[in-house]
PDB file of N, CA and C in Angstrom:
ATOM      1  N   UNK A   1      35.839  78.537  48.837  1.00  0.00           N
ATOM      2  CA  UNK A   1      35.661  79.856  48.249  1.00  0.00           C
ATOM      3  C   UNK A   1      34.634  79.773  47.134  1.00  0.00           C
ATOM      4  N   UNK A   2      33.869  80.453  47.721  1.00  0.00           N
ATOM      5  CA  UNK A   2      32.890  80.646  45.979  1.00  0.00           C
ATOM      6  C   UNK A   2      33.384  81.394  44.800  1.00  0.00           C
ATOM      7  N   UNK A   3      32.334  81.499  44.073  1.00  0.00           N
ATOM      8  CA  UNK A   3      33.320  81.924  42.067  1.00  0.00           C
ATOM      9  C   UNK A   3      33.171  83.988  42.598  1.00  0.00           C
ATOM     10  N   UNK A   4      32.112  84.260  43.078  1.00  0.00           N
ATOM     11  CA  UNK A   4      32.319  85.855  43.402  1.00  0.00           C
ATOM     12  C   UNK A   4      33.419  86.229  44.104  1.00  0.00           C
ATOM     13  N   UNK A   5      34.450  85.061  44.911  1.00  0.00           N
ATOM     14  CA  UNK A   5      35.224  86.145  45.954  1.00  0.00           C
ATOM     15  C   UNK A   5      36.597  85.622  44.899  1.00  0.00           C
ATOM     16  N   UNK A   6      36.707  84.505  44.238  1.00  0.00           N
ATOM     17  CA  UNK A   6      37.732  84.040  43.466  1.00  0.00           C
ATOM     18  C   UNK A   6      37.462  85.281  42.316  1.00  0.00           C
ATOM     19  N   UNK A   7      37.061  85.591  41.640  1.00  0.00           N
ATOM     20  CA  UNK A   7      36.859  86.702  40.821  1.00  0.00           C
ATOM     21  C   UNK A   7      36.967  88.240  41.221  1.00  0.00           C
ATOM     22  N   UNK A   8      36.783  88.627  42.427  1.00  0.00           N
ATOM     23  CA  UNK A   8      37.306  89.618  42.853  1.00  0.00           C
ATOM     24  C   UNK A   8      38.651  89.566  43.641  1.00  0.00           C
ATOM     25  N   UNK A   9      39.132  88.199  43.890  1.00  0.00           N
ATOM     26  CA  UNK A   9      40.913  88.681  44.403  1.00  0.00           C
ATOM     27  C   UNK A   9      41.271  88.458  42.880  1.00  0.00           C
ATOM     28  N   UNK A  10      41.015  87.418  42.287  1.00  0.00           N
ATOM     29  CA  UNK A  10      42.137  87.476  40.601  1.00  0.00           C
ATOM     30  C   UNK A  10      42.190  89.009  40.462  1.00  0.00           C
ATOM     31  N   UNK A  11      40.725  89.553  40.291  1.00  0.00           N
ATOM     32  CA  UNK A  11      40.815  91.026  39.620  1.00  0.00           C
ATOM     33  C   UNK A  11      41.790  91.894  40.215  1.00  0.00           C
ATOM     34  N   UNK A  12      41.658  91.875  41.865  1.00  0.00           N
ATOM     35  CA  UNK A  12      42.494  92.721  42.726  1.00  0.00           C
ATOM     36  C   UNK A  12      43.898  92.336  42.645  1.00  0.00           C
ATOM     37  N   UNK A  13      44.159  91.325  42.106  1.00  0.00           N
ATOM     38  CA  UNK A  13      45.886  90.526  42.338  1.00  0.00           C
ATOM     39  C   UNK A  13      46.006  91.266  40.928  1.00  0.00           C
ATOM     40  N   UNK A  14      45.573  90.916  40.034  1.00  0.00           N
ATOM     41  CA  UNK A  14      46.012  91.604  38.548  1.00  0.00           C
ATOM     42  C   UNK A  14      46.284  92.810  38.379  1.00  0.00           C
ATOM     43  N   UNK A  15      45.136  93.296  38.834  1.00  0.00           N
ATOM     44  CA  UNK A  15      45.374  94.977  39.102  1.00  0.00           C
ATOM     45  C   UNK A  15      46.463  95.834  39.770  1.00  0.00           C
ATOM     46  N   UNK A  16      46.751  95.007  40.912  1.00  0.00           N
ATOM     47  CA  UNK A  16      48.059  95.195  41.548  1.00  0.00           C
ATOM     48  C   UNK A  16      49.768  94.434  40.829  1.00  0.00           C
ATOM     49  N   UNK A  17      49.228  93.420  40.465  1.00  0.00           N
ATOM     50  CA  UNK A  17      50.600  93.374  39.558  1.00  0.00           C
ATOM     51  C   UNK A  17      50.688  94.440  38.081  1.00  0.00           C
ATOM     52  N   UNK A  18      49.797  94.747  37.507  1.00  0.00           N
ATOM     53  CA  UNK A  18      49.547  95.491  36.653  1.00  0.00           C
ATOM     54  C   UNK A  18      50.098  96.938  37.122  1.00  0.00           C
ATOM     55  N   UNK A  19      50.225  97.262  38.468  1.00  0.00           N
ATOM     56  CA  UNK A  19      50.471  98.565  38.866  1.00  0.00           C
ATOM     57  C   UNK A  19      51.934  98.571  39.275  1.00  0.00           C
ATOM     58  N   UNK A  20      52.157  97.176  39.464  1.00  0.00           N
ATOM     59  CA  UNK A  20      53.688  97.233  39.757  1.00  0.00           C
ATOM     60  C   UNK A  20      54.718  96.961  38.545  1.00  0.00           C
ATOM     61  N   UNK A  21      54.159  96.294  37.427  1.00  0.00           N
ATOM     62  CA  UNK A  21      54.760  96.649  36.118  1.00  0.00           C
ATOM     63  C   UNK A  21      54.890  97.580  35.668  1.00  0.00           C
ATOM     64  N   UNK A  22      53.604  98.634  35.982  1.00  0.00           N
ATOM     65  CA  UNK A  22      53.690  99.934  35.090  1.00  0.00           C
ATOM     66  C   UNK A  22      55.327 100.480  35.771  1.00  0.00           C
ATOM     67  N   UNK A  23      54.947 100.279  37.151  1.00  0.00           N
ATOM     68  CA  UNK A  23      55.968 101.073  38.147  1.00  0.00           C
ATOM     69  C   UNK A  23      57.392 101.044  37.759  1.00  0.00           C
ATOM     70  N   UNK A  24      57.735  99.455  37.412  1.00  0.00           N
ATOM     71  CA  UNK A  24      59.064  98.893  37.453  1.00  0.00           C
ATOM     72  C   UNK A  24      59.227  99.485  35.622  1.00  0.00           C
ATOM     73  N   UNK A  25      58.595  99.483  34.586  1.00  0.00           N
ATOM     74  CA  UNK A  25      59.015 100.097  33.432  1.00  0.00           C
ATOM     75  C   UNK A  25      59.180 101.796  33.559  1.00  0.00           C
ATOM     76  N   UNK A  26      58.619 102.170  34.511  1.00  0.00           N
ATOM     77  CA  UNK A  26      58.593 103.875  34.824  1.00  0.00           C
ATOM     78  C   UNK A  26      60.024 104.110  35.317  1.00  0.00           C
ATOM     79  N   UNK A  27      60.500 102.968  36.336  1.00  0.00           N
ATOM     80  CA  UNK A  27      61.537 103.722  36.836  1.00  0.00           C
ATOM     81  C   UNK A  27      63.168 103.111  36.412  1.00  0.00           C
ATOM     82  N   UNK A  28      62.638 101.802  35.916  1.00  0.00           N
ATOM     83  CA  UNK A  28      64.298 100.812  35.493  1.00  0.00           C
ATOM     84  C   UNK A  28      64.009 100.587  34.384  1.00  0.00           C
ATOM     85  N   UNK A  29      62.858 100.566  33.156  1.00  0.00           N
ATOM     86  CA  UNK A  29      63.575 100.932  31.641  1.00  0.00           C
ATOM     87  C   UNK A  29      64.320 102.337  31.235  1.00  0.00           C
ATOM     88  N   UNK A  30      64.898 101.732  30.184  1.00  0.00           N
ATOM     89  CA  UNK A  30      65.244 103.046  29.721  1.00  0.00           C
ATOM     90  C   UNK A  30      64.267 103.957  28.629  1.00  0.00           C
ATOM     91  N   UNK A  31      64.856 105.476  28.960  1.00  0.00           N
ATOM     92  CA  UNK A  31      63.716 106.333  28.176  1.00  0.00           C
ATOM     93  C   UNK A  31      63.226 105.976  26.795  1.00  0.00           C
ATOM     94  N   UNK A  32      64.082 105.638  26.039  1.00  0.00           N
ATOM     95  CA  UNK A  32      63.450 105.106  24.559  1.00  0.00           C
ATOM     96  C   UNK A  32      62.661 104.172  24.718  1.00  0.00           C
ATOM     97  N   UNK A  33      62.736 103.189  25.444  1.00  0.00           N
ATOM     98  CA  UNK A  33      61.791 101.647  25.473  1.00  0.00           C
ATOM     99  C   UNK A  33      60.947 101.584  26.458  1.00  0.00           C
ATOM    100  N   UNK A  34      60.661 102.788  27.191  1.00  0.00           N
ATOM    101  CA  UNK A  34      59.347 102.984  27.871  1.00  0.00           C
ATOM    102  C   UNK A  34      57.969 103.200  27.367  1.00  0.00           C
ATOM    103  N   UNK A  35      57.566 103.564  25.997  1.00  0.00           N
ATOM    104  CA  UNK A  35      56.498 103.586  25.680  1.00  0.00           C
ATOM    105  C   UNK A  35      56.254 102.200  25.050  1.00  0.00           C
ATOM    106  N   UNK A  36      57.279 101.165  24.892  1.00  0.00           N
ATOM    107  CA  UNK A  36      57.042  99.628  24.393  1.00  0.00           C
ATOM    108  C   UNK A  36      56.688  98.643  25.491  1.00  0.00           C
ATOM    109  N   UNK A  37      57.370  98.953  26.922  1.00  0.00           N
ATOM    110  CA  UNK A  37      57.254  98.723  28.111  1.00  0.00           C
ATOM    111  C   UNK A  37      56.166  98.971  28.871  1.00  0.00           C
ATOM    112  N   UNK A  38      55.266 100.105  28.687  1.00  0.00           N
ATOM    113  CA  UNK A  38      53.815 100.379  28.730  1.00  0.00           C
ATOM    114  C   UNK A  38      52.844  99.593  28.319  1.00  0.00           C
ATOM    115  N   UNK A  39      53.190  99.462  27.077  1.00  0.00           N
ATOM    116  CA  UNK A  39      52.003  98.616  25.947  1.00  0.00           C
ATOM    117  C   UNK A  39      52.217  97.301  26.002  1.00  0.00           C
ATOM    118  N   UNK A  40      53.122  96.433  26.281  1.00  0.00           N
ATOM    119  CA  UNK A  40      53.531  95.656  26.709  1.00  0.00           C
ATOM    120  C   UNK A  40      53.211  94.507  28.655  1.00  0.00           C
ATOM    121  N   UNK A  41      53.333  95.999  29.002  1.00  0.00           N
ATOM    122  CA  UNK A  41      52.481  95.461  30.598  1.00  0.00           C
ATOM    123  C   UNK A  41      51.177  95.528  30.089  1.00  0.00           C
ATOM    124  N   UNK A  42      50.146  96.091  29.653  1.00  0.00           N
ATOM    125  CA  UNK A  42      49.182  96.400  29.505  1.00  0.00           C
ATOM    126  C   UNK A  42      48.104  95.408  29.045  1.00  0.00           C
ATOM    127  N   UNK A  43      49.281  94.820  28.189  1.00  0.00           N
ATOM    128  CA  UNK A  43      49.090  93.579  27.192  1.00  0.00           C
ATOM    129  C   UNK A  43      49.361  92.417  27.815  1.00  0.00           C
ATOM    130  N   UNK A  44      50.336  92.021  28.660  1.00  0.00           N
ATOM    131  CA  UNK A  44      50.713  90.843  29.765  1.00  0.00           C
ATOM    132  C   UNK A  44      49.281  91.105  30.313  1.00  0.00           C
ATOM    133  N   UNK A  45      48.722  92.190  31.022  1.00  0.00           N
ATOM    134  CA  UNK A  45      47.547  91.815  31.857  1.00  0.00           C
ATOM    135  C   UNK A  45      45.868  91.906  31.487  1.00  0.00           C
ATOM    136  N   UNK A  46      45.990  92.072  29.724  1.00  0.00           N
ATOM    137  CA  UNK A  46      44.553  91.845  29.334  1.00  0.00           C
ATOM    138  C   UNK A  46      45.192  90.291  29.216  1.00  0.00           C
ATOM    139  N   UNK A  47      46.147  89.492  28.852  1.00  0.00           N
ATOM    140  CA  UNK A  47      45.887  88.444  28.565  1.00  0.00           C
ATOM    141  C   UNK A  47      46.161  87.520  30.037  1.00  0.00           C
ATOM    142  N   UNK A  48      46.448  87.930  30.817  1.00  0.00           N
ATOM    143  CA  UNK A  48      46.249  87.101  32.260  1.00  0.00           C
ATOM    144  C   UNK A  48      44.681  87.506  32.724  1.00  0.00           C
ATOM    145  N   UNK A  49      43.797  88.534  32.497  1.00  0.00           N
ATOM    146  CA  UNK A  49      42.827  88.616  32.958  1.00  0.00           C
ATOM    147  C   UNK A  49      41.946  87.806  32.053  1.00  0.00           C
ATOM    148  N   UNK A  50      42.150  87.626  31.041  1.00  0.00           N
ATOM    149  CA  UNK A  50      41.269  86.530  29.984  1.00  0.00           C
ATOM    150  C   UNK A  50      41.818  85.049  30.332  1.00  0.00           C
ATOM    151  N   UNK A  51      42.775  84.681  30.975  1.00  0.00           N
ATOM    152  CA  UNK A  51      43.068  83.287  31.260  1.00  0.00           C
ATOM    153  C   UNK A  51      42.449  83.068  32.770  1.00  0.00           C
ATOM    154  N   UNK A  52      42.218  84.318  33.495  1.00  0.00           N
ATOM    155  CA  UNK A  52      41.825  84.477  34.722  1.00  0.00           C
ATOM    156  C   UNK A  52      40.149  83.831  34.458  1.00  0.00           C
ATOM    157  N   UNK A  53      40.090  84.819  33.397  1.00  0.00           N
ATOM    158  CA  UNK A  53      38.174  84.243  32.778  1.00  0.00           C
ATOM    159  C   UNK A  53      37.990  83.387  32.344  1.00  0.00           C
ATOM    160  N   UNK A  54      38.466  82.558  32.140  1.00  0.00           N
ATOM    161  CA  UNK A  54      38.361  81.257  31.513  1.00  0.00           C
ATOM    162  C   UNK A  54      38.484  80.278  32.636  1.00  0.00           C
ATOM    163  N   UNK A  55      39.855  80.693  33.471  1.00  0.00           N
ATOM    164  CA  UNK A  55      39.499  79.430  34.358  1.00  0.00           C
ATOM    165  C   UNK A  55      38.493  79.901  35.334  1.00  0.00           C
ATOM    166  N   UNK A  56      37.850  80.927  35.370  1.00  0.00           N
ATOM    167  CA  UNK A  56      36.248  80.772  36.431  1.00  0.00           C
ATOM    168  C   UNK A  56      35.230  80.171  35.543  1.00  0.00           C
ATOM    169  N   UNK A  57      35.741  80.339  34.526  1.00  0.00           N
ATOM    170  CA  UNK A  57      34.367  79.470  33.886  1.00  0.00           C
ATOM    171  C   UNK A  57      34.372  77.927  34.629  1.00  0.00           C
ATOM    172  N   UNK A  58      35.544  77.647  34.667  1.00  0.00           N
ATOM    173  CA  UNK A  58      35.240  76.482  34.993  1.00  0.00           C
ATOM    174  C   UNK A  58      35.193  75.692  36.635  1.00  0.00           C
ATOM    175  N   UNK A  59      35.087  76.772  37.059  1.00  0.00           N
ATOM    176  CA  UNK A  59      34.609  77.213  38.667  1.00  0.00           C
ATOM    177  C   UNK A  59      32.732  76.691  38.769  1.00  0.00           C
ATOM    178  N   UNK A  60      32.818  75.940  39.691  1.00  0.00           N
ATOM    179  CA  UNK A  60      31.441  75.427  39.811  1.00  0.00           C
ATOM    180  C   UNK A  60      30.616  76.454  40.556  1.00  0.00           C
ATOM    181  N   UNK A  61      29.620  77.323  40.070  1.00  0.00           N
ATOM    182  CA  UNK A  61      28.884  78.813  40.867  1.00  0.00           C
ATOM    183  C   UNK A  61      28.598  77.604  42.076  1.00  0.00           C
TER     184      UNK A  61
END
């Protein structure tokens, strides 16, 4: 696999777990701790997409 198609499934895998967190705090937190549960997924997946970037750095182009 080259570093362009490894960089577009991370993005697409993140994005999709990112959509299924939002999902799972939308429908099984409770109403008070849903806007912490938001900011919180949001935050799990800027920092998996920056560990995502780091290890392509070290992906040989």
């Amino acid at each position: 696999m080259n570093k362009k198609t490894l960089e577009i499934c991370a993005s697409t895998g993140l994005v999709f777990l990112m959509i299924v967190l939002l999902i799972l705090v939308q429908t099984e937190a409770p109403e008070p701790l849903r806007p912490a549960g938001f900011v919180l997924a949001v935050l799990a997946f800027m920092i998996l997409m920056g560990l995502a970037g780091f290890g392509l750095m070290k992906v040989e182009a």
